[in-house]
N, C-alpha and C. Protein backbone atom coordinates (compact mmCIF):
# COMPACT_ATOMS: atom_id res chain seq x y z
N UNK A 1 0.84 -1.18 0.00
CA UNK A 1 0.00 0.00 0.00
C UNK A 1 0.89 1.24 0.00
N UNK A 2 0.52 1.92 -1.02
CA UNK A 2 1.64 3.46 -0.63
C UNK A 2 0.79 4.44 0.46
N UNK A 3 1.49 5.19 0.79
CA UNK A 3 1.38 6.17 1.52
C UNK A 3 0.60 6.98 1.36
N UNK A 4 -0.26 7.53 2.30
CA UNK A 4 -1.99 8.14 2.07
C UNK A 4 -0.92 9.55 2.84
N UNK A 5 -1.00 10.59 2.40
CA UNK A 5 -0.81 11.84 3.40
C UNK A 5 -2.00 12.47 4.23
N UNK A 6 -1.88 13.38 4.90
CA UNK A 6 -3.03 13.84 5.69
C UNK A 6 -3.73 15.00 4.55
N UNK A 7 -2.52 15.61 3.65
CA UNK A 7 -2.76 16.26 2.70
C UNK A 7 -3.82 15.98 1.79
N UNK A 8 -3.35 14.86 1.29
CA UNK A 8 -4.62 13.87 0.35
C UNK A 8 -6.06 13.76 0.76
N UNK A 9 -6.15 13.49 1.87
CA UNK A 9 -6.98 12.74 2.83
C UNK A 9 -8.07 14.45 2.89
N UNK A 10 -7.40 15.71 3.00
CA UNK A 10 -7.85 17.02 3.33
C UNK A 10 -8.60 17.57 2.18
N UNK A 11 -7.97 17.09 0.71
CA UNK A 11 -8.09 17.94 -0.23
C UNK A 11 -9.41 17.17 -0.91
N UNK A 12 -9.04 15.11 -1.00
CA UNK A 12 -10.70 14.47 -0.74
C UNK A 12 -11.70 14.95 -0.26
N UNK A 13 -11.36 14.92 1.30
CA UNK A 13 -12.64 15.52 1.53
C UNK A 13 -13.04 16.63 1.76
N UNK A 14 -12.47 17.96 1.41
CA UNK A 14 -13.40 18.63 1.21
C UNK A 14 -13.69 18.75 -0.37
N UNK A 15 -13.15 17.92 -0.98
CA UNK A 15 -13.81 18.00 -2.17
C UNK A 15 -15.41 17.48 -1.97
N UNK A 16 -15.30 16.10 -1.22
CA UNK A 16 -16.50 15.55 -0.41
C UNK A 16 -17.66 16.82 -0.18
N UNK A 17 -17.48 17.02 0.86
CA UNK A 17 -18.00 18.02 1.36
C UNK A 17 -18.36 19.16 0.52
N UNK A 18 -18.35 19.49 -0.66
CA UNK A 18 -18.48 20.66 -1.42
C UNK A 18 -19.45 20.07 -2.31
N UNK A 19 -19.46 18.64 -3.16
CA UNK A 19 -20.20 17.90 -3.71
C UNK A 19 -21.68 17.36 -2.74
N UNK A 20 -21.27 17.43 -1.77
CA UNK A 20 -22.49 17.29 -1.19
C UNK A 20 -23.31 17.86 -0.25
N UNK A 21 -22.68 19.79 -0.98
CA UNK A 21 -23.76 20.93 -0.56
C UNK A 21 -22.68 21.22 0.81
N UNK A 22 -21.93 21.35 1.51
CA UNK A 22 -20.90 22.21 2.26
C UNK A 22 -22.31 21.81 3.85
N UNK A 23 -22.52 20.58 4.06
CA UNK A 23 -23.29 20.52 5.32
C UNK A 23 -22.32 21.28 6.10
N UNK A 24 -23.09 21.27 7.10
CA UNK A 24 -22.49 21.80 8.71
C UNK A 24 -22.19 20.79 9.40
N UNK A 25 -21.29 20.08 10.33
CA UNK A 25 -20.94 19.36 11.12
C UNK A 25 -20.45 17.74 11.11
N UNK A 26 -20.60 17.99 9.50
CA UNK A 26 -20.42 16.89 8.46
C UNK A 26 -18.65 16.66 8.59
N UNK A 27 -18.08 17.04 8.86
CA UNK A 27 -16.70 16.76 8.36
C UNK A 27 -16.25 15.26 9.08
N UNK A 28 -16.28 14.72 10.30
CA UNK A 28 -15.82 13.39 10.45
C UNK A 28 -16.71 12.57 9.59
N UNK A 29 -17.25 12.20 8.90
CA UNK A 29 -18.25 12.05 7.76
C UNK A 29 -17.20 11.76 6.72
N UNK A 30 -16.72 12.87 6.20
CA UNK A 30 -16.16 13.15 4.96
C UNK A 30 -14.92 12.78 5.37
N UNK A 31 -14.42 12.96 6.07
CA UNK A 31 -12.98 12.65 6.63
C UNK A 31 -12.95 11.41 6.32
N UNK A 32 -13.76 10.18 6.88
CA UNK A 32 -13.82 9.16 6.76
C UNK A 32 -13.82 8.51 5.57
N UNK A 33 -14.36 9.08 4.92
CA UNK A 33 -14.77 8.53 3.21
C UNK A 33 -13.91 8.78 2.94
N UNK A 34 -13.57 9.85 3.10
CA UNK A 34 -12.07 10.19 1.93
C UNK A 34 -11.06 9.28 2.46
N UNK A 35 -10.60 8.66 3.57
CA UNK A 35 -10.01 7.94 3.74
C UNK A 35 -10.19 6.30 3.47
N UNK A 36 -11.59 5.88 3.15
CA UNK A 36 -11.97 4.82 2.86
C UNK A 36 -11.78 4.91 1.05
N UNK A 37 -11.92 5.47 0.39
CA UNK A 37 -11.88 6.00 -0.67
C UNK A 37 -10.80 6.14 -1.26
N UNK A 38 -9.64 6.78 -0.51
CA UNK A 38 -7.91 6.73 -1.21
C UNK A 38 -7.59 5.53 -0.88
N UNK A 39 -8.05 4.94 0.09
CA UNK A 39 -7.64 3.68 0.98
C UNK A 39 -7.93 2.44 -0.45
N UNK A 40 -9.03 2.32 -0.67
CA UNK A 40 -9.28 1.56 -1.43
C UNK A 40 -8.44 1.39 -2.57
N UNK A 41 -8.51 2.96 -3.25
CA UNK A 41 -7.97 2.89 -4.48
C UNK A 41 -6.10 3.00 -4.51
N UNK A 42 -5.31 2.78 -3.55
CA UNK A 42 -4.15 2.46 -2.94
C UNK A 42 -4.34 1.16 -3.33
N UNK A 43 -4.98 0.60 -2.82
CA UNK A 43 -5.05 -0.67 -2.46
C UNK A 43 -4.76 -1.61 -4.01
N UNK A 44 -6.09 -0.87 -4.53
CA UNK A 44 -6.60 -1.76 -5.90
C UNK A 44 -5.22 -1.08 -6.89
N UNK A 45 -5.06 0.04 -6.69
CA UNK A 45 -3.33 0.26 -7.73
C UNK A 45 -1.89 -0.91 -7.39
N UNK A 46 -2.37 -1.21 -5.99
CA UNK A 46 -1.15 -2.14 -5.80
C UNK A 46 -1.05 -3.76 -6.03
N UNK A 47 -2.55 -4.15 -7.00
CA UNK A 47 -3.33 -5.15 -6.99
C UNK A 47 -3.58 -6.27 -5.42
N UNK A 48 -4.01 -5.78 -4.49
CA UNK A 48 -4.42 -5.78 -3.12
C UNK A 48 -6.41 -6.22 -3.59
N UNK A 49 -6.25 -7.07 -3.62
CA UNK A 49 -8.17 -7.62 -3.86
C UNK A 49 -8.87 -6.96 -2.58
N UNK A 50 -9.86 -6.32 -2.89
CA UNK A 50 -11.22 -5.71 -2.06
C UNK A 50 -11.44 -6.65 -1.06
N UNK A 51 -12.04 -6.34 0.55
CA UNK A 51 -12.20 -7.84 0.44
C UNK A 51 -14.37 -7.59 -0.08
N UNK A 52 -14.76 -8.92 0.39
CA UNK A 52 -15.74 -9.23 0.41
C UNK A 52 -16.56 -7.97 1.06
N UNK A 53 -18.04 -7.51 0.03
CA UNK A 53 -19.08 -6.55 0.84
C UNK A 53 -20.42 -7.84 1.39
N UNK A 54 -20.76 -7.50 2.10
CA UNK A 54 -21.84 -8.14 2.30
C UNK A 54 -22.93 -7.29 2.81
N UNK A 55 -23.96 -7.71 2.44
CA UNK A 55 -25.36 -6.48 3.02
C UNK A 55 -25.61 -7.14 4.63
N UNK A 56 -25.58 -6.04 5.14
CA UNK A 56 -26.23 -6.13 6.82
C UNK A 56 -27.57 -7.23 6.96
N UNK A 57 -28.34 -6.81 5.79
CA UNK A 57 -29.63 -7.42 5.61
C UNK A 57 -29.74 -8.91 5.09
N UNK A 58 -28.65 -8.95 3.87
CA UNK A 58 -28.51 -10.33 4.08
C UNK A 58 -27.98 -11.63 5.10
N UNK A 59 -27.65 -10.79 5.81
CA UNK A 59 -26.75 -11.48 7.37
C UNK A 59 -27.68 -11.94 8.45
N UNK A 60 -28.66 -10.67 8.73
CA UNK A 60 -29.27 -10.96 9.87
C UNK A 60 -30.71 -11.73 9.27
N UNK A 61 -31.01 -12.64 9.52
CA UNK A 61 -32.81 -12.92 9.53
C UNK A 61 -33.33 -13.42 10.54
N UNK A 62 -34.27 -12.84 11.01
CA UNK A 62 -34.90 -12.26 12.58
C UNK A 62 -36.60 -13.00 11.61
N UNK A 63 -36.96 -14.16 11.92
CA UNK A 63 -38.10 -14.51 11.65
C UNK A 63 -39.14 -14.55 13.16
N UNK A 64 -38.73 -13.82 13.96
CA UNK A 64 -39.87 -14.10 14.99
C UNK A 64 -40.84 -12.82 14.71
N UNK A 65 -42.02 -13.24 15.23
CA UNK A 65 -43.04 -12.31 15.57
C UNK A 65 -43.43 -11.52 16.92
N UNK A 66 -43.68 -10.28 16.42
CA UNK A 66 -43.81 -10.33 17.84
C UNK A 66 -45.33 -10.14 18.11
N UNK A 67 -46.02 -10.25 19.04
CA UNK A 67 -47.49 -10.37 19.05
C UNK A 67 -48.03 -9.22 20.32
N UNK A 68 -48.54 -8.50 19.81
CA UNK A 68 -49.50 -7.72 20.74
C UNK A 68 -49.23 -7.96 22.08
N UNK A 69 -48.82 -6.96 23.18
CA UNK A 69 -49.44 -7.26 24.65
C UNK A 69 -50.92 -6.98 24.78
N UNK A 70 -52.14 -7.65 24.92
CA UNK A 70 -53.33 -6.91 25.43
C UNK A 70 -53.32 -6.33 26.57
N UNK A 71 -54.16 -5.27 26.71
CA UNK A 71 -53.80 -4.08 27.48
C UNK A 71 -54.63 -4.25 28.86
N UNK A 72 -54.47 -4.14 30.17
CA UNK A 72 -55.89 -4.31 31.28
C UNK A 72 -56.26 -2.83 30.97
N UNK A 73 -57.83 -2.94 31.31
CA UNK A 73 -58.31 -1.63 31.23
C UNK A 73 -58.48 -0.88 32.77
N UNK A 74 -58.14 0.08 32.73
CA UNK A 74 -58.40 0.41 33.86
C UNK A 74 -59.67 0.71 34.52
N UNK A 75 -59.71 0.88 35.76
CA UNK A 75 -61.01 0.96 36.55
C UNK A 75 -60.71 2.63 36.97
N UNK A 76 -62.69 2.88 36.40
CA UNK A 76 -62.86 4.27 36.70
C UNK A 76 -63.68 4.47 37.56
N UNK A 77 -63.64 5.61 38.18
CA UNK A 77 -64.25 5.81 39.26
C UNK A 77 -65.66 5.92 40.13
């Protein structure tokens, strides 16, 4: 992997950040990407294979139900 500078990493993301409207409070956000982002493409220049994505959704399957509590009614006065 070559060498990512902090430079690189600065000039990404606020490129980030400008493409996607200059939010407010957004920057560890963008920071991140841009580092996932040079990171990657480091990677794939040094022929370094991706690893595996997998969806969250395909991982978890949660088949239970859940069923109503019925409620007591209260007593009025």
């Amino acid at each position: 992997m070559t060498d990512i500078s902090e430079d690189d990493i600065r000039l990404r993301a606020y490129a980030l950040w400008e493409a996607d409207g200059r939010p407010d409070g957004s920057h560890d956000m963008h920071w991140l990407q841009a580092l996932r982002e040079l990171t990657e493409e480091a990677d794939a220049a040094a022929g370094v294979p991706a690893p595996l994505k997998t969806s969250k959704l395909s991982v978890v399957k949660n088949e239970a139900t859940i069923e109503p509590v019925p409620r007591k009614r209260s007593k009025t006065a």
